[in-house]
C-alpha atoms as a PDB file:
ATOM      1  CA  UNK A   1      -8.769  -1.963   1.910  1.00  0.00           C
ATOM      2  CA  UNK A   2     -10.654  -4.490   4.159  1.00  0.00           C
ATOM      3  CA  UNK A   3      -8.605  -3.549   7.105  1.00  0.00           C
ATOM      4  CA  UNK A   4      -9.634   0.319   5.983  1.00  0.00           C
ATOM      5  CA  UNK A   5     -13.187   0.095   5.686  1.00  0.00           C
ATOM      6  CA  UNK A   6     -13.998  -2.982   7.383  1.00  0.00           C
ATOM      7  CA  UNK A   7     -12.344  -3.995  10.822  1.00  0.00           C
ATOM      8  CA  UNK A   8     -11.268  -0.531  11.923  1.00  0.00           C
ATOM      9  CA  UNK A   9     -14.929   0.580  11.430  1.00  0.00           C
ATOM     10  CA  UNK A  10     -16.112  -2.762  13.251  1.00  0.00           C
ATOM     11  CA  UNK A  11     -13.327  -2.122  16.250  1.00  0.00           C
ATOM     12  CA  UNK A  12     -15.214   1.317  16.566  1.00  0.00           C
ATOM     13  CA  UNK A  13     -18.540  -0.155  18.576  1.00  0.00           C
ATOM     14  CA  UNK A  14     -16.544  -2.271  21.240  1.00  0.00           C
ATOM     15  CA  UNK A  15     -15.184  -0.441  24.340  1.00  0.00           C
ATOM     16  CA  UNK A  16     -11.573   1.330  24.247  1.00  0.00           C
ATOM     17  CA  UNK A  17      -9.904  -1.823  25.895  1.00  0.00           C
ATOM     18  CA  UNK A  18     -11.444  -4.063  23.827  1.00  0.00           C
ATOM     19  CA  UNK A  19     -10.793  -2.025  20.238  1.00  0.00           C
ATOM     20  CA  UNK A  20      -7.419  -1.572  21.346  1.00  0.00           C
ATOM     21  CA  UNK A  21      -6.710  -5.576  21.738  1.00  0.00           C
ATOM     22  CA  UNK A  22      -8.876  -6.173  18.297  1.00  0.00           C
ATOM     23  CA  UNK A  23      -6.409  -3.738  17.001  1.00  0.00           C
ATOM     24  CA  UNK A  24      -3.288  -5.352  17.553  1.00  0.00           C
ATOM     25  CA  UNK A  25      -4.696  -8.889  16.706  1.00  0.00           C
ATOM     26  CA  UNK A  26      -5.702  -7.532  13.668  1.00  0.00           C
ATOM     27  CA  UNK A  27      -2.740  -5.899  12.887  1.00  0.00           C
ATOM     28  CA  UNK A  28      -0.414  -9.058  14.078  1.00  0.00           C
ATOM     29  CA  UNK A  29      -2.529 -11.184  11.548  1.00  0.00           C
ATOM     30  CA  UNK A  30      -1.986  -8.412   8.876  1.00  0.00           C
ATOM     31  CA  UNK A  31       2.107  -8.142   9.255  1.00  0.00           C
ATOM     32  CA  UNK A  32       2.986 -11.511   7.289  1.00  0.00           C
ATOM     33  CA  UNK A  33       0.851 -10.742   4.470  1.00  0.00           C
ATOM     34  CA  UNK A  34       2.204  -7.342   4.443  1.00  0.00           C
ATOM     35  CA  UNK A  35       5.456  -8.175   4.368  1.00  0.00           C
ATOM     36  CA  UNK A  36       5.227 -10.929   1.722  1.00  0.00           C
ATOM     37  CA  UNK A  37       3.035  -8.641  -0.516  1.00  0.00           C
ATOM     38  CA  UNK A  38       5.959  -5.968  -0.329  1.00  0.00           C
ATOM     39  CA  UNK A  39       8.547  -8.375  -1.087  1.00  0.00           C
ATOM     40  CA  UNK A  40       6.443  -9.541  -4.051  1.00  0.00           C
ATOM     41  CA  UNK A  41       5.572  -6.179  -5.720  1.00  0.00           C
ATOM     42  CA  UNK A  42       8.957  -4.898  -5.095  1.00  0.00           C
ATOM     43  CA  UNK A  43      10.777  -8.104  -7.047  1.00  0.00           C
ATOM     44  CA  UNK A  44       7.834  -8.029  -9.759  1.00  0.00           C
ATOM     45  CA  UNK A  45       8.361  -4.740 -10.249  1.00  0.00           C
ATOM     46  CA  UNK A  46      12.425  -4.375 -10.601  1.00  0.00           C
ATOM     47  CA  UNK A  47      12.037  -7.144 -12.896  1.00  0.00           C
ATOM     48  CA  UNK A  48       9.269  -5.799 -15.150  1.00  0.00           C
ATOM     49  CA  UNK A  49      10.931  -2.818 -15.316  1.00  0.00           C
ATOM     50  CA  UNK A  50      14.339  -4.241 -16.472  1.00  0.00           C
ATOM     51  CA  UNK A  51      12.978  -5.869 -19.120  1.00  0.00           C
ATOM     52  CA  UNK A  52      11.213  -3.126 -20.751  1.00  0.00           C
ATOM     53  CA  UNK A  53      13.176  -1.286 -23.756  1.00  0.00           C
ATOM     54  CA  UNK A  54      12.478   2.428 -25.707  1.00  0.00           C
ATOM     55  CA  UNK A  55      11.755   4.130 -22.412  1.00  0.00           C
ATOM     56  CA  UNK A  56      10.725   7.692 -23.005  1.00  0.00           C
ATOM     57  CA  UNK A  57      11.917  10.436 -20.453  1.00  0.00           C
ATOM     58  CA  UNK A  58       7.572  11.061 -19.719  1.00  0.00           C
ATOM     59  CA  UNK A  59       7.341   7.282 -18.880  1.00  0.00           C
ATOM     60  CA  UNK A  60      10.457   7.967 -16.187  1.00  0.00           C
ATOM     61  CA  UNK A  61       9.034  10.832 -15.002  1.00  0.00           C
ATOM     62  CA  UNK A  62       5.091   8.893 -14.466  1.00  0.00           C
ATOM     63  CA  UNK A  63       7.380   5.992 -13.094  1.00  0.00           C
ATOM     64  CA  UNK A  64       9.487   7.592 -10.463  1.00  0.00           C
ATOM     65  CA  UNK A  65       6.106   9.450  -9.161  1.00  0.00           C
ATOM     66  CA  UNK A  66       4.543   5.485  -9.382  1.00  0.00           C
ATOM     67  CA  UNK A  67       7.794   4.507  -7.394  1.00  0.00           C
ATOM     68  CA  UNK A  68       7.522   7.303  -4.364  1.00  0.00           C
ATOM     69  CA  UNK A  69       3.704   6.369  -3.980  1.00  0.00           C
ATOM     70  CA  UNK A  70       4.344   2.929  -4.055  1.00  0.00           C
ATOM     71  CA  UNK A  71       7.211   3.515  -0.837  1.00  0.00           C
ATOM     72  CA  UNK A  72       4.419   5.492   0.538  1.00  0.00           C
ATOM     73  CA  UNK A  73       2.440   2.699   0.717  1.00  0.00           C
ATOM     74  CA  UNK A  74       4.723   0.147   2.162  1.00  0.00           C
ATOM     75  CA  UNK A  75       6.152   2.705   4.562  1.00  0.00           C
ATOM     76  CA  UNK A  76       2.587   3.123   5.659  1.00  0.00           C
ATOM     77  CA  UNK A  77       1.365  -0.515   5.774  1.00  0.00           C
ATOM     78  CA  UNK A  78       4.277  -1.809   7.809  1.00  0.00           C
ATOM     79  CA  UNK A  79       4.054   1.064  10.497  1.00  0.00           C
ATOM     80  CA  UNK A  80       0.018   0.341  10.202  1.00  0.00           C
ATOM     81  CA  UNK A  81       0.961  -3.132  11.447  1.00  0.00           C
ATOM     82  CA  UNK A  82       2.668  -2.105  14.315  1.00  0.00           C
ATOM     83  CA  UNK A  83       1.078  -2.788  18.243  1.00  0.00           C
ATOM     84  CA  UNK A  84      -0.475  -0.266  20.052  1.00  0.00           C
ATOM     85  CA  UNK A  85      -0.473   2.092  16.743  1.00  0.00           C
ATOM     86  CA  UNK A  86      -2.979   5.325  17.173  1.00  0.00           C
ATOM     87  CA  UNK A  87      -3.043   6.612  13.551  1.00  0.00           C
ATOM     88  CA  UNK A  88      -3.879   3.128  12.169  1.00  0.00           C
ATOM     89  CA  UNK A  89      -6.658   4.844  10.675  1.00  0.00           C
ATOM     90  CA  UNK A  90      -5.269   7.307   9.019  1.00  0.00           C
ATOM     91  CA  UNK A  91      -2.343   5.472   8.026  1.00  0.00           C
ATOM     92  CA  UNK A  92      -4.487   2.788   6.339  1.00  0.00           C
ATOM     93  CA  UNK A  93      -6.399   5.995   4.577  1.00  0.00           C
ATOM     94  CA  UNK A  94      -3.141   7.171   3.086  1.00  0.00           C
ATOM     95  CA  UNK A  95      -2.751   3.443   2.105  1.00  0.00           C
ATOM     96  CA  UNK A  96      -6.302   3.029  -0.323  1.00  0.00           C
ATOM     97  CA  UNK A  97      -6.023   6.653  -1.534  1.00  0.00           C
ATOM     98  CA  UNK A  98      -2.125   6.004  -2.474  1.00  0.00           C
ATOM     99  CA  UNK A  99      -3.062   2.686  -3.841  1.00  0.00           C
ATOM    100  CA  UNK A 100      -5.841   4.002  -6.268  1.00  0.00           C
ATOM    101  CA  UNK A 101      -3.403   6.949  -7.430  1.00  0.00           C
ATOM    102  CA  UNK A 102      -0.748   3.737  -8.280  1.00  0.00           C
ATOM    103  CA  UNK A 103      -3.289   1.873 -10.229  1.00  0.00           C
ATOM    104  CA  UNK A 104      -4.169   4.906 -12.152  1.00  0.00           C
ATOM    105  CA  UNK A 105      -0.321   5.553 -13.073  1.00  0.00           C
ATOM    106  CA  UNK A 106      -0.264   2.166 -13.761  1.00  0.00           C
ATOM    107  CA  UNK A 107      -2.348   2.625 -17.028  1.00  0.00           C
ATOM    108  CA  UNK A 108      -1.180   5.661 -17.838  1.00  0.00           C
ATOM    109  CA  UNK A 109       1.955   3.818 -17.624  1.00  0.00           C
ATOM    110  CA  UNK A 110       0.608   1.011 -19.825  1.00  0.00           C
ATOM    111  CA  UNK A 111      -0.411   3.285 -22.581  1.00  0.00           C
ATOM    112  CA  UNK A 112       2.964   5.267 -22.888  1.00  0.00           C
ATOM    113  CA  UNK A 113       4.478   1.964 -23.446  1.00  0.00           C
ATOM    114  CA  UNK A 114       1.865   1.032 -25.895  1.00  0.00           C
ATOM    115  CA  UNK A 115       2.421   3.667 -28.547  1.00  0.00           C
END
């Protein structure tokens, strides 16, 4: 989200040349961190979900929608992080708004296991 609604905004008031180098440092920076937080939430979650038991059919259903978001996201952040990329923007957009939708399933999630 700070790449969202803070450096791409910032990049906006320097000159094309200038915006367009920010952008690439920015997204070099960016890659490792995407990378490793990918790697991380896709080991967490293979192993959280393998060690859950009494899954009902609704909580697959919630789960697989959680799961194509959640591609969505790192399909998105990784091309975000490419050089010389002109739908950063929008690509970071999809990013946040998938993100919040994730968190959301997340504890409906969380209460279907609950009960």
């Amino acid at each position: 989200m700070a790449w969202r609604f803070a450096a791409i905004p910032a990049e906006s008031a320097l000159a094309q040349e200038t915006r367009a180098k920010m952008g690439n440092a920015t997204a070099a920076r960016w890659r490792p961190w995407i990378l490793t937080a990918v790697a991380g939430l896709i080991i967490s979650g293979i192993y959280n979900f393998l060690h859950k038991t009494g899954l009902t059919p609704v909580y697959h259903a919630f789960f697989g929608v959680k799961m194509l978001l959640a591609l969505h996201v790192f399909a998105a952040a990784i091309l975000a992080a490419r050089p010389n990329n002109a739908r950063r923007k929008r690509q970071l957009t999809g990013v946040v708004v998938s993100g919040i939708i994730i968190v959301i399933l997340s504890a409906v999630l969380r209460g279907i296991t609950l009960r």
